[in-house]
N, C-alpha and C. Protein backbone atom coordinates (compact mmCIF):
# COMPACT_ATOMS: atom_id res chain seq x y z
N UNK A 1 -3.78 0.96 22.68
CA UNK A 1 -3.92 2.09 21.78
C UNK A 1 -4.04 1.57 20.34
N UNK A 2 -4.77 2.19 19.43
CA UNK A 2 -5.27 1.37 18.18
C UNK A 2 -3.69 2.31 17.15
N UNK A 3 -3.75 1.13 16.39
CA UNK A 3 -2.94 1.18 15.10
C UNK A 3 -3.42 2.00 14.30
N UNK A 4 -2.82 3.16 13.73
CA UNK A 4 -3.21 4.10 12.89
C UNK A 4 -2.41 3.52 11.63
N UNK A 5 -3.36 3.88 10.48
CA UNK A 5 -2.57 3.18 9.41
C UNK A 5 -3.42 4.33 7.92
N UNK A 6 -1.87 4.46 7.61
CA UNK A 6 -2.14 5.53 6.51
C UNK A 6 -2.47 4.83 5.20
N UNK A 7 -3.59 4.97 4.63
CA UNK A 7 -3.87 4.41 3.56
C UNK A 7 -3.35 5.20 2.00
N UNK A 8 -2.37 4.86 1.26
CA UNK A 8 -1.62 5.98 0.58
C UNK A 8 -1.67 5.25 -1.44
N UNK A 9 -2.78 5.64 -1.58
CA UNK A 9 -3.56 5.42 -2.89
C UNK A 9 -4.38 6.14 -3.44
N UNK A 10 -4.72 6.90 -4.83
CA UNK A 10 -5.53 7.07 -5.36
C UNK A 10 -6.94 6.55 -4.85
N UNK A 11 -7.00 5.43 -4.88
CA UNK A 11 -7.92 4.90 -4.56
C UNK A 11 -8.26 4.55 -3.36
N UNK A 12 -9.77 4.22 -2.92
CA UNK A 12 -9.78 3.82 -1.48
C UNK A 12 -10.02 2.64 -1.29
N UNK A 13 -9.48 2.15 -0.20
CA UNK A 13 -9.38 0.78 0.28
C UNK A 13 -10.41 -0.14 -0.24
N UNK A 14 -10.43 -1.33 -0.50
CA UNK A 14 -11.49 -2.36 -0.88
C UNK A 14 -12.30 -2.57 0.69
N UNK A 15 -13.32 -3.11 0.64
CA UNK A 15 -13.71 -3.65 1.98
C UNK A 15 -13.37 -4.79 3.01
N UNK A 16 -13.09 -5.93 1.58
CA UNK A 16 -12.26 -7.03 2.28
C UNK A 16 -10.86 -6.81 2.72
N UNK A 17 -10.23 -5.36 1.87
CA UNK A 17 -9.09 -5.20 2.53
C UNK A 17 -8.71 -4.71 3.54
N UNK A 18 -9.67 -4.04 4.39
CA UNK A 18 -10.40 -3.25 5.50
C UNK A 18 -9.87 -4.78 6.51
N UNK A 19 -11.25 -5.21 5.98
CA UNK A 19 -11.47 -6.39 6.96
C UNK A 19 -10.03 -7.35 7.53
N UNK A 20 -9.14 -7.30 6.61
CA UNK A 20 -8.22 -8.15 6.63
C UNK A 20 -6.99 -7.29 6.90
N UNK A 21 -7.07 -6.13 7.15
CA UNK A 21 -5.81 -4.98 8.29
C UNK A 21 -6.79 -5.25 9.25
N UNK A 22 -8.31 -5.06 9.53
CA UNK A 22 -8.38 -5.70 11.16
C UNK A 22 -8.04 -6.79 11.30
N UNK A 23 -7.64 -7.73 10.89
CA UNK A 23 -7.44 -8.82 11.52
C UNK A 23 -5.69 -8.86 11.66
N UNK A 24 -5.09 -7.98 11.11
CA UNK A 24 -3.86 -8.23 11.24
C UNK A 24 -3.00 -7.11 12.65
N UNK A 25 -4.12 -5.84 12.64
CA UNK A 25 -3.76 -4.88 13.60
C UNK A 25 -5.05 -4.57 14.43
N UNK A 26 -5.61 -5.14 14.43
CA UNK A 26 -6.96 -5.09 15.16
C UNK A 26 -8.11 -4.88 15.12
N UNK A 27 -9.22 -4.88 15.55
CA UNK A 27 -10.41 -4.77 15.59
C UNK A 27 -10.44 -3.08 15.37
N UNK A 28 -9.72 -2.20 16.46
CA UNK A 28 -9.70 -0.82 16.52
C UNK A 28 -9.08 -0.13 15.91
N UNK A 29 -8.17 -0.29 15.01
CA UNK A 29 -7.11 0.09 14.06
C UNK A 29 -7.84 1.39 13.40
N UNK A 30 -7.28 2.49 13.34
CA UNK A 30 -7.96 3.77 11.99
C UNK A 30 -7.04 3.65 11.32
N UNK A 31 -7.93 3.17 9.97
CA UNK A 31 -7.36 4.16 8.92
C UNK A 31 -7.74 5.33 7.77
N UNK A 32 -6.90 5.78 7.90
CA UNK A 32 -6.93 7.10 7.24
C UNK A 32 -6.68 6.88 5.93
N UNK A 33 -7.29 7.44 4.66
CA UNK A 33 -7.18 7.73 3.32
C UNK A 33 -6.76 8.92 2.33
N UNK A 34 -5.25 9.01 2.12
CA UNK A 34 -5.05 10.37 1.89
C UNK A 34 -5.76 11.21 0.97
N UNK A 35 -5.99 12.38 0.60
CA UNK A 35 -6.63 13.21 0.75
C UNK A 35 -6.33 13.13 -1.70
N UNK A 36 -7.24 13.29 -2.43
CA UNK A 36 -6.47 13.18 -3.82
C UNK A 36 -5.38 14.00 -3.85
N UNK A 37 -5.04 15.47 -3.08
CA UNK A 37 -4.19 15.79 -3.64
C UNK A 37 -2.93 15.21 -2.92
N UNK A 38 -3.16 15.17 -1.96
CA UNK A 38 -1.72 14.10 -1.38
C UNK A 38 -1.35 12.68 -1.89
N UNK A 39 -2.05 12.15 -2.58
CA UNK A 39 -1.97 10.94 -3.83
C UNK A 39 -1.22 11.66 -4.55
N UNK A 40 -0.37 12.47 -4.89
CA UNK A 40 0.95 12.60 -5.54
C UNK A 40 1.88 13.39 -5.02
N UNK A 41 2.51 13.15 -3.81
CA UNK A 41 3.24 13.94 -3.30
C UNK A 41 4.55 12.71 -3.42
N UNK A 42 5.67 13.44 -3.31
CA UNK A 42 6.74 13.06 -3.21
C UNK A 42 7.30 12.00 -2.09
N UNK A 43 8.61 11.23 -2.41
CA UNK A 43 8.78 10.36 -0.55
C UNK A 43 9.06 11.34 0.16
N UNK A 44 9.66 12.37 0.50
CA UNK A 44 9.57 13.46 1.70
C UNK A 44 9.11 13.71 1.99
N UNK A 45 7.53 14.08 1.41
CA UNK A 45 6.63 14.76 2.24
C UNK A 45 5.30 13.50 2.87
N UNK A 46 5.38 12.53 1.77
CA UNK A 46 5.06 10.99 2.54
C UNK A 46 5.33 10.57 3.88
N UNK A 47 6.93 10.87 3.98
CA UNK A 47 7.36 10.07 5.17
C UNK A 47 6.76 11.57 6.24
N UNK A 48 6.75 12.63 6.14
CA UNK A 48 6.73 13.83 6.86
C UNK A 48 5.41 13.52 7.26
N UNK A 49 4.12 13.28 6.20
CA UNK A 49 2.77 13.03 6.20
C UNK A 49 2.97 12.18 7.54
N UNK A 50 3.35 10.60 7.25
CA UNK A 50 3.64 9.33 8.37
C UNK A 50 3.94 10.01 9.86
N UNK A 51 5.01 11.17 9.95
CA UNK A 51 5.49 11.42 10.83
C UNK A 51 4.60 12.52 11.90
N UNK A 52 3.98 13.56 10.84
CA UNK A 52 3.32 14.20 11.91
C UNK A 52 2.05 13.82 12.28
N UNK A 53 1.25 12.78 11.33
CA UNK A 53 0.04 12.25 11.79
C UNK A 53 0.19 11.43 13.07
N UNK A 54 1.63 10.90 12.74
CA UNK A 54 1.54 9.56 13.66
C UNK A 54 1.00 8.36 13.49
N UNK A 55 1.34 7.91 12.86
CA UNK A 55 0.82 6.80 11.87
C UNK A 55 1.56 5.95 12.32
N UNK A 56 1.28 4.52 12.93
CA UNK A 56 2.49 3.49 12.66
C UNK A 56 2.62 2.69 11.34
N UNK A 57 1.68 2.51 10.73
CA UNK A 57 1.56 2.09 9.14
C UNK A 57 1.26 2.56 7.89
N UNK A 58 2.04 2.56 6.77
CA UNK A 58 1.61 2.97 5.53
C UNK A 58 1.23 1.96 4.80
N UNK A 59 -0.09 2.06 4.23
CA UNK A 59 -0.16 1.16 3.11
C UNK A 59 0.09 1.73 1.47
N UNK A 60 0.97 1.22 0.70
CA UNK A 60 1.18 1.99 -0.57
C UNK A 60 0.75 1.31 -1.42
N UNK A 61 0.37 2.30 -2.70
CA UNK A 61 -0.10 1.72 -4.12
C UNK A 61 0.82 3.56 -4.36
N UNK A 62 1.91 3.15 -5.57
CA UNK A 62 2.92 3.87 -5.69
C UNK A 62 3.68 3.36 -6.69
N UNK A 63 4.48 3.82 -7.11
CA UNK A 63 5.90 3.33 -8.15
C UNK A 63 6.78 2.98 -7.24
N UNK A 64 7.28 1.77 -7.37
CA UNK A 64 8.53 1.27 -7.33
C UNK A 64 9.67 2.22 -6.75
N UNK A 65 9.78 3.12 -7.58
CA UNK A 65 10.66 4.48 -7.01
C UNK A 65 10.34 5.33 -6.01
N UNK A 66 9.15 5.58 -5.72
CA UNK A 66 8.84 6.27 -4.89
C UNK A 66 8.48 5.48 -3.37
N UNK A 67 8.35 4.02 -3.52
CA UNK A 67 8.49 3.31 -2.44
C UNK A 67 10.01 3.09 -1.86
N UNK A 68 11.03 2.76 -3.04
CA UNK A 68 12.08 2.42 -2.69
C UNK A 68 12.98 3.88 -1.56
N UNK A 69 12.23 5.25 -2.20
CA UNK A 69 12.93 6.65 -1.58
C UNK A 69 11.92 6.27 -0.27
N UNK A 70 11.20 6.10 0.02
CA UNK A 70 10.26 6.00 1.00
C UNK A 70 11.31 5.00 2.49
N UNK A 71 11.61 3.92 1.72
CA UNK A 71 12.36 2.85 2.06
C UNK A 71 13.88 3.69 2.96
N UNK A 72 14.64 4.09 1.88
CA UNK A 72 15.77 4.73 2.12
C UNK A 72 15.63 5.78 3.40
N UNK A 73 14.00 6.00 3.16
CA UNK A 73 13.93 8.00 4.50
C UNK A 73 13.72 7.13 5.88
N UNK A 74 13.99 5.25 5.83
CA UNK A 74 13.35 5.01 7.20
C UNK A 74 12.01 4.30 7.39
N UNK A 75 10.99 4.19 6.51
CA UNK A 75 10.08 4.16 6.37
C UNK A 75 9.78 2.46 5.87
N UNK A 76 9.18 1.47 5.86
CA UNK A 76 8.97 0.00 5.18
C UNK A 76 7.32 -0.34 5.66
N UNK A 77 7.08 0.51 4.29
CA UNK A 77 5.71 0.58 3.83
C UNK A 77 5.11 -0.88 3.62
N UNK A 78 3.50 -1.23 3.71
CA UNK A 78 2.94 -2.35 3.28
C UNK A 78 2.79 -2.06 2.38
N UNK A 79 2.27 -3.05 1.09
CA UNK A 79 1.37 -3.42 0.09
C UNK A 79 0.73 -4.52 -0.20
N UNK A 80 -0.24 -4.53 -1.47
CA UNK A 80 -1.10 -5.50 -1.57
C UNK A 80 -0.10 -6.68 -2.36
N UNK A 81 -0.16 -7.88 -2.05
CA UNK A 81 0.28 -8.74 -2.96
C UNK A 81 -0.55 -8.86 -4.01
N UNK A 82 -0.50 -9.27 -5.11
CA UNK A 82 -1.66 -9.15 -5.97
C UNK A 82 -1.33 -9.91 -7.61
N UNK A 83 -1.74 -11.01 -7.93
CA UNK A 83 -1.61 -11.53 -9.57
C UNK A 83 -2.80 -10.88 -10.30
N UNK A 84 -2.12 -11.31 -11.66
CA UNK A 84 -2.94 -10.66 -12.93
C UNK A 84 -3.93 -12.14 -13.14
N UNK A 85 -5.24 -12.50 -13.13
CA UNK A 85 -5.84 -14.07 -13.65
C UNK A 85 -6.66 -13.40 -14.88
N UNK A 86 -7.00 -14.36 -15.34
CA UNK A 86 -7.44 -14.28 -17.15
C UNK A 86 -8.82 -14.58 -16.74
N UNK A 87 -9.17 -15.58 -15.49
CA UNK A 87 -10.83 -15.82 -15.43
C UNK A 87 -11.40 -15.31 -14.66
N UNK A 88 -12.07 -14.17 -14.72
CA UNK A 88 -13.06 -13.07 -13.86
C UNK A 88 -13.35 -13.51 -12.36
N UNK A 89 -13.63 -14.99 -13.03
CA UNK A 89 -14.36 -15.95 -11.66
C UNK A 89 -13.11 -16.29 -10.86
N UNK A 90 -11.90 -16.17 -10.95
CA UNK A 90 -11.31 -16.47 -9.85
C UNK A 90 -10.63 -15.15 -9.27
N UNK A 91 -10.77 -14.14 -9.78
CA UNK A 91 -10.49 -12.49 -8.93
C UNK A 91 -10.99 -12.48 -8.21
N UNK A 92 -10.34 -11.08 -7.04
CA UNK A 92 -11.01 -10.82 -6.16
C UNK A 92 -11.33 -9.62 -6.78
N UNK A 93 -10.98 -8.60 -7.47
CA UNK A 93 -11.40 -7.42 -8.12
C UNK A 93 -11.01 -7.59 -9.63
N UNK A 94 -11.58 -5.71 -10.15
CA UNK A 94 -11.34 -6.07 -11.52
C UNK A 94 -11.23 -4.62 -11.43
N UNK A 95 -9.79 -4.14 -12.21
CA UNK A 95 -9.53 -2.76 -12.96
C UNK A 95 -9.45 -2.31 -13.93
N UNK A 96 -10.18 -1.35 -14.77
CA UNK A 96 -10.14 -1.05 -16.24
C UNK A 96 -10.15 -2.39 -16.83
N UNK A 97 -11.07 -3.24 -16.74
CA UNK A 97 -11.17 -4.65 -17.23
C UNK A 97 -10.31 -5.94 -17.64
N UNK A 98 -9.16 -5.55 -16.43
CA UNK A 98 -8.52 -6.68 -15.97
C UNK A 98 -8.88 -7.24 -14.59
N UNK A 99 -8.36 -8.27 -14.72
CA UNK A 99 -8.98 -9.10 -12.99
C UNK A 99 -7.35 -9.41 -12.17
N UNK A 100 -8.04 -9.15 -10.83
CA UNK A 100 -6.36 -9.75 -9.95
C UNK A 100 -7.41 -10.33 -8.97
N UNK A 101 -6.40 -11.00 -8.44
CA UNK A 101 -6.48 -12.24 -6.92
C UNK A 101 -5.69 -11.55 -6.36
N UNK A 102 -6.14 -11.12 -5.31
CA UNK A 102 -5.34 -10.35 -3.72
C UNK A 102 -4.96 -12.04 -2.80
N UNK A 103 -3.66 -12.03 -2.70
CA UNK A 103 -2.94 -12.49 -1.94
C UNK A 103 -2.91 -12.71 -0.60
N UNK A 104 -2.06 -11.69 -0.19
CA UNK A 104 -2.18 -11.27 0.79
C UNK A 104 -1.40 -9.82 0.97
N UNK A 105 -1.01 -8.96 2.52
CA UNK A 105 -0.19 -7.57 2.41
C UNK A 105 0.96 -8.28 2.57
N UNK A 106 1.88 -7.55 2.13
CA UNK A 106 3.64 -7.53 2.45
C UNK A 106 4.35 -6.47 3.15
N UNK A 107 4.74 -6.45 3.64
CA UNK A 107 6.00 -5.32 4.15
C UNK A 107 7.07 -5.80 2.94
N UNK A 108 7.43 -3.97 2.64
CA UNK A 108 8.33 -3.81 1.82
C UNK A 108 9.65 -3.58 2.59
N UNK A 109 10.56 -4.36 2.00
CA UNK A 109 12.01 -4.21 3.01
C UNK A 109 12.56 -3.38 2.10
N UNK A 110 12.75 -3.73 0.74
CA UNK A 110 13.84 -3.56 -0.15
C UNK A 110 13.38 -3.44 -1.46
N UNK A 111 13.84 -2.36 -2.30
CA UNK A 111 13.97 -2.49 -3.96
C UNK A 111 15.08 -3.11 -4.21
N UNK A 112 14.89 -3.91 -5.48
CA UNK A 112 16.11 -4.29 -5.84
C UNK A 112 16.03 -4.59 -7.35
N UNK A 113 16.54 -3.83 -8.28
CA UNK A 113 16.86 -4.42 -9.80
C UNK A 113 17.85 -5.08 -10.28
N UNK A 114 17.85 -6.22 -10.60
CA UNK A 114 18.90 -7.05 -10.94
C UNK A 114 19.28 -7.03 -12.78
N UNK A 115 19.61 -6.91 -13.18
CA UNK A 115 19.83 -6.58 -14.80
C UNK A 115 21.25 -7.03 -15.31
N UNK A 116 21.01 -7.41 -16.53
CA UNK A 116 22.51 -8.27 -17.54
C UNK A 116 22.39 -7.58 -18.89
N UNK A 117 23.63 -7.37 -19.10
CA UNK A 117 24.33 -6.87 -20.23
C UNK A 117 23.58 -7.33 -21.33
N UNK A 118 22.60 -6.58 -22.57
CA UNK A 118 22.50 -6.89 -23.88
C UNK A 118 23.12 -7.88 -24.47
């Protein structure tokens, strides 16, 4: 049975990033791209989204906070690994005219802020 995998971004998937969830969940894998107005829904109705589609995977592009509530409902969403590079030529993309190098995906286990006294 193919891997359903919720794609949960503004934006839609790159192609190489396509290419490289088949290779990690299969050749047959769907994924789905939420809809713009569900690109800002809350972690409750995220994880609810996950739950009644039936999804075994989320991929997120999200805040920090809204992954970490995501985290807490049960849920350990993927994302893109991803650096900031200064030379065009070594990105794999470019946003509002910065460049990143895609990594690879991660599973998110955990938020965690660590912080010291002023």
């Amino acid at each position: 049975m193919p891997k359903r995998i919720l794609w949960f971004s503004r934006h839609p998937p790159m192609a190489f990033q396509i290419l490289i969830l088949k290779e990690i969940f299969g050749e047959d894998m769907v994924l789905e791209h939420v809809s713009e107005n569900e690109a800002y829904m809350n972690a409750a109705k995220i994880v609810d989204r996950i739950t009644v589609g039936k999804f075994d995977e989320i991929v997120m592009v999200a805040p920090l906070s809204v992954i970490d509530h995501v985290i807490r409902l049960g849920r350990y969403p993927i994302k893109a690994d991803v650096v900031e590079v200064e030379d065009a030529s070594e990105a794999t993309f470019s946003f509002n005219r910065r460049h990143y190098k895609f990594i690879k995906f991660v599973r998110v286990m955990r938020i965690e802020m660590v912080t010291e006294d002023l």
